[in-house]
C-alpha atoms as a PDB file:
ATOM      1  CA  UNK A   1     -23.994  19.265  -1.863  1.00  0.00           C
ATOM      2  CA  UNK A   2     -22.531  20.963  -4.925  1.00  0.00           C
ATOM      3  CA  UNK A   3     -19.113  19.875  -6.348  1.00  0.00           C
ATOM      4  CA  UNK A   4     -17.122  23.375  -5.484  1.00  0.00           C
ATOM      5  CA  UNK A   5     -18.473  22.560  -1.733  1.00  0.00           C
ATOM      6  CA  UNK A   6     -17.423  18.882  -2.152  1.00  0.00           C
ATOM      7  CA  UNK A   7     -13.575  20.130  -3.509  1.00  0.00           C
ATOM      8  CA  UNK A   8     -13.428  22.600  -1.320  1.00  0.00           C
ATOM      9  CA  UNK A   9     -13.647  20.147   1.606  1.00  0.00           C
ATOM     10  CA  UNK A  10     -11.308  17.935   0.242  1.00  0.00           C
ATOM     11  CA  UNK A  11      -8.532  20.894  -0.072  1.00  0.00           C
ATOM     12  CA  UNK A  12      -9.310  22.153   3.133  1.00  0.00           C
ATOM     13  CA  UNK A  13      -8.897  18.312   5.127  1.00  0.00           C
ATOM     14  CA  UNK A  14      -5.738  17.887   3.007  1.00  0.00           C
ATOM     15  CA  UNK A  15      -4.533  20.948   4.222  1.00  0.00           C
ATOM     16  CA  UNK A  16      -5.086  20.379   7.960  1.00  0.00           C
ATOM     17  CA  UNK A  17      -3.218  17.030   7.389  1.00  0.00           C
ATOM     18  CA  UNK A  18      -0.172  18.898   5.806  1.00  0.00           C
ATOM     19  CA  UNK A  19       0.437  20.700   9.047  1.00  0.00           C
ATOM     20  CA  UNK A  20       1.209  17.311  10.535  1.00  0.00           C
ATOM     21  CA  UNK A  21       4.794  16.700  11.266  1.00  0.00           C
ATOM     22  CA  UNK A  22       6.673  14.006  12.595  1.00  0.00           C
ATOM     23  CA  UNK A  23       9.354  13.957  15.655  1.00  0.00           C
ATOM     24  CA  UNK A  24      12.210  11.488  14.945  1.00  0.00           C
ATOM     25  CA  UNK A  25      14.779   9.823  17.407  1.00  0.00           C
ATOM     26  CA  UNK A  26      17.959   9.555  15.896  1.00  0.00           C
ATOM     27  CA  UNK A  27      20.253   6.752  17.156  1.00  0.00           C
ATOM     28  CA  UNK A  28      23.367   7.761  18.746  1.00  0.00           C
ATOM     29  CA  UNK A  29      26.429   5.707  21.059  1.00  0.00           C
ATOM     30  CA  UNK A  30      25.996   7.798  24.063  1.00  0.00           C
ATOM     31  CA  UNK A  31      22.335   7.650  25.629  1.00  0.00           C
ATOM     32  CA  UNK A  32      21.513   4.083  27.354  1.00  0.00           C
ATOM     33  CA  UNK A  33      18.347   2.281  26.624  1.00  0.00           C
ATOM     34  CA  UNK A  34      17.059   2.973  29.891  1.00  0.00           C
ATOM     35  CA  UNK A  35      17.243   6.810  29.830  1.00  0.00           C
ATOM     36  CA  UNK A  36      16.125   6.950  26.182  1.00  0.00           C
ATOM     37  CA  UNK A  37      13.283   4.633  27.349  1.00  0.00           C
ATOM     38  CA  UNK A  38      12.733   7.388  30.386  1.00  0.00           C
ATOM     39  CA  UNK A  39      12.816  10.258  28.597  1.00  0.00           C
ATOM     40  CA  UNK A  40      10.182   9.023  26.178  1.00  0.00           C
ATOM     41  CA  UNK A  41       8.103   8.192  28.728  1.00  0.00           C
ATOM     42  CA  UNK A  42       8.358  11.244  30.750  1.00  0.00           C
ATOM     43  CA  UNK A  43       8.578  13.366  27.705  1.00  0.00           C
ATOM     44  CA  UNK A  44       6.329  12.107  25.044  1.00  0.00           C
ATOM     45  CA  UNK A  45       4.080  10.446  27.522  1.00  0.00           C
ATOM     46  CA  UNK A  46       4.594   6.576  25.936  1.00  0.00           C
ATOM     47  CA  UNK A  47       3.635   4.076  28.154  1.00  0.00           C
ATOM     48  CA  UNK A  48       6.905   1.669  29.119  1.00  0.00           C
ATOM     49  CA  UNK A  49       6.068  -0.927  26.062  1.00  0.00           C
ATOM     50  CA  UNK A  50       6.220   1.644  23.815  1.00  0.00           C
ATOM     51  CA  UNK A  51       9.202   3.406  25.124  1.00  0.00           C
ATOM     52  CA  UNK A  52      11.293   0.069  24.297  1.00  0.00           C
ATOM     53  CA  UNK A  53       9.809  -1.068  21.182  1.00  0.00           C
ATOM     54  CA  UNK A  54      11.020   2.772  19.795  1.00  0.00           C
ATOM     55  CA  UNK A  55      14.256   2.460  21.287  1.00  0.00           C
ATOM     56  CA  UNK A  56      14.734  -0.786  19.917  1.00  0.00           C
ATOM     57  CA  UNK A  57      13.719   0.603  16.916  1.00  0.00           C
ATOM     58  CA  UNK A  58      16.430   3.593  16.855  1.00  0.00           C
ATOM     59  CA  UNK A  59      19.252   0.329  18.127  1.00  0.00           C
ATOM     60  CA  UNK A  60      18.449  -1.282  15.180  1.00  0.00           C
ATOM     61  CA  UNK A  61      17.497   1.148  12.239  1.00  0.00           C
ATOM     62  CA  UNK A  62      19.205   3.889  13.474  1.00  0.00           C
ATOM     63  CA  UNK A  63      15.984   6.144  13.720  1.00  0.00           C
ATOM     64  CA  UNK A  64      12.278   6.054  14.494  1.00  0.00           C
ATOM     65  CA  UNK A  65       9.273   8.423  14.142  1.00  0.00           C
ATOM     66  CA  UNK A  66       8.524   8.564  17.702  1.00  0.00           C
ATOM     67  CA  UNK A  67       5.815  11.032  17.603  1.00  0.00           C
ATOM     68  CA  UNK A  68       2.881  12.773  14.953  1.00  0.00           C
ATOM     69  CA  UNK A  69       0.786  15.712  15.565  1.00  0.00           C
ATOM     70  CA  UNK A  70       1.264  19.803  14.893  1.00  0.00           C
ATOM     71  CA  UNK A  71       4.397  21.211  15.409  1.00  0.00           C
ATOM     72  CA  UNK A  72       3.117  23.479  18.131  1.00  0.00           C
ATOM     73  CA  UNK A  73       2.744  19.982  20.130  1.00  0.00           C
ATOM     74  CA  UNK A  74       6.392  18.631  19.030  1.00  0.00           C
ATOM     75  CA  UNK A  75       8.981  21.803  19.488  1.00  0.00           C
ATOM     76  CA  UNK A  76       8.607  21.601  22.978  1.00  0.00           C
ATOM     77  CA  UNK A  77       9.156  17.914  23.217  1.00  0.00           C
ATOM     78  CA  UNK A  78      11.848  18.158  20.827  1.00  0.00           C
ATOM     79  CA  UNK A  79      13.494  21.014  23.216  1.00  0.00           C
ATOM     80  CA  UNK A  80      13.196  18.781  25.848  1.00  0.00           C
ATOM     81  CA  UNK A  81      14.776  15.414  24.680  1.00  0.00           C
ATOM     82  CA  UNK A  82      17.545  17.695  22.727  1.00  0.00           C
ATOM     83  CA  UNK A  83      18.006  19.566  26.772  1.00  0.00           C
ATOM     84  CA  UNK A  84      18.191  15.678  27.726  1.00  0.00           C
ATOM     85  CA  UNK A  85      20.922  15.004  25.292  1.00  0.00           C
ATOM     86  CA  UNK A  86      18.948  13.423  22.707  1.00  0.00           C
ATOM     87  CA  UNK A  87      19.045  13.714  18.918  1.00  0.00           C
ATOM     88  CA  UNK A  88      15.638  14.424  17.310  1.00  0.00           C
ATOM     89  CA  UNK A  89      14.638  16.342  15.031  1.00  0.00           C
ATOM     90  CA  UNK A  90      10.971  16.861  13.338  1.00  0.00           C
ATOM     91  CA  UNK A  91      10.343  16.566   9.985  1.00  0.00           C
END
């Protein structure tokens, strides 16, 4: 394999990991840990484990990346937990 072929993989993978974003749950006084644990499940698809270790996570830090993937995946989750009264936003 010649070098330009070996760079030009490298720029293209490094690209496709660019496009990667990340969907953040912002802590906030109004939701209770149950719904934010129920609209992670139901929205993001966690399992119930993962639901509470996240909203401990936003309790106690005040935020948490609670999903990573293209942003064509995460605007319509984001939509949804922001419709559910939720503050996210995706970086």
């Amino acid at each position: 394999m010649s070098r330009i072929h070996e760079f030009e993989e490298v720029v293209l993978t490094q690209e496709k990991e660019t496009d990667k974003k990340t969907l953040i749950l912002f802590n906030d006084e109004v939701n209770t840990f149950d719904w934010v644990i129920q609209s992670l499940v139901d929205v993001c698809k966690h399992d119930e484990v993962q639901a509470e270790q996240c909203s401990l996570i936003v309790h106690n830090k005040g935020k948490c990346d609670i999903k990573y993937g293209e942003i064509s995946l995460l605007e319509p989750m984001a939509h949804s937990l922001l419709d559910r009264g939720l503050t996210v936003e995706i970086q």
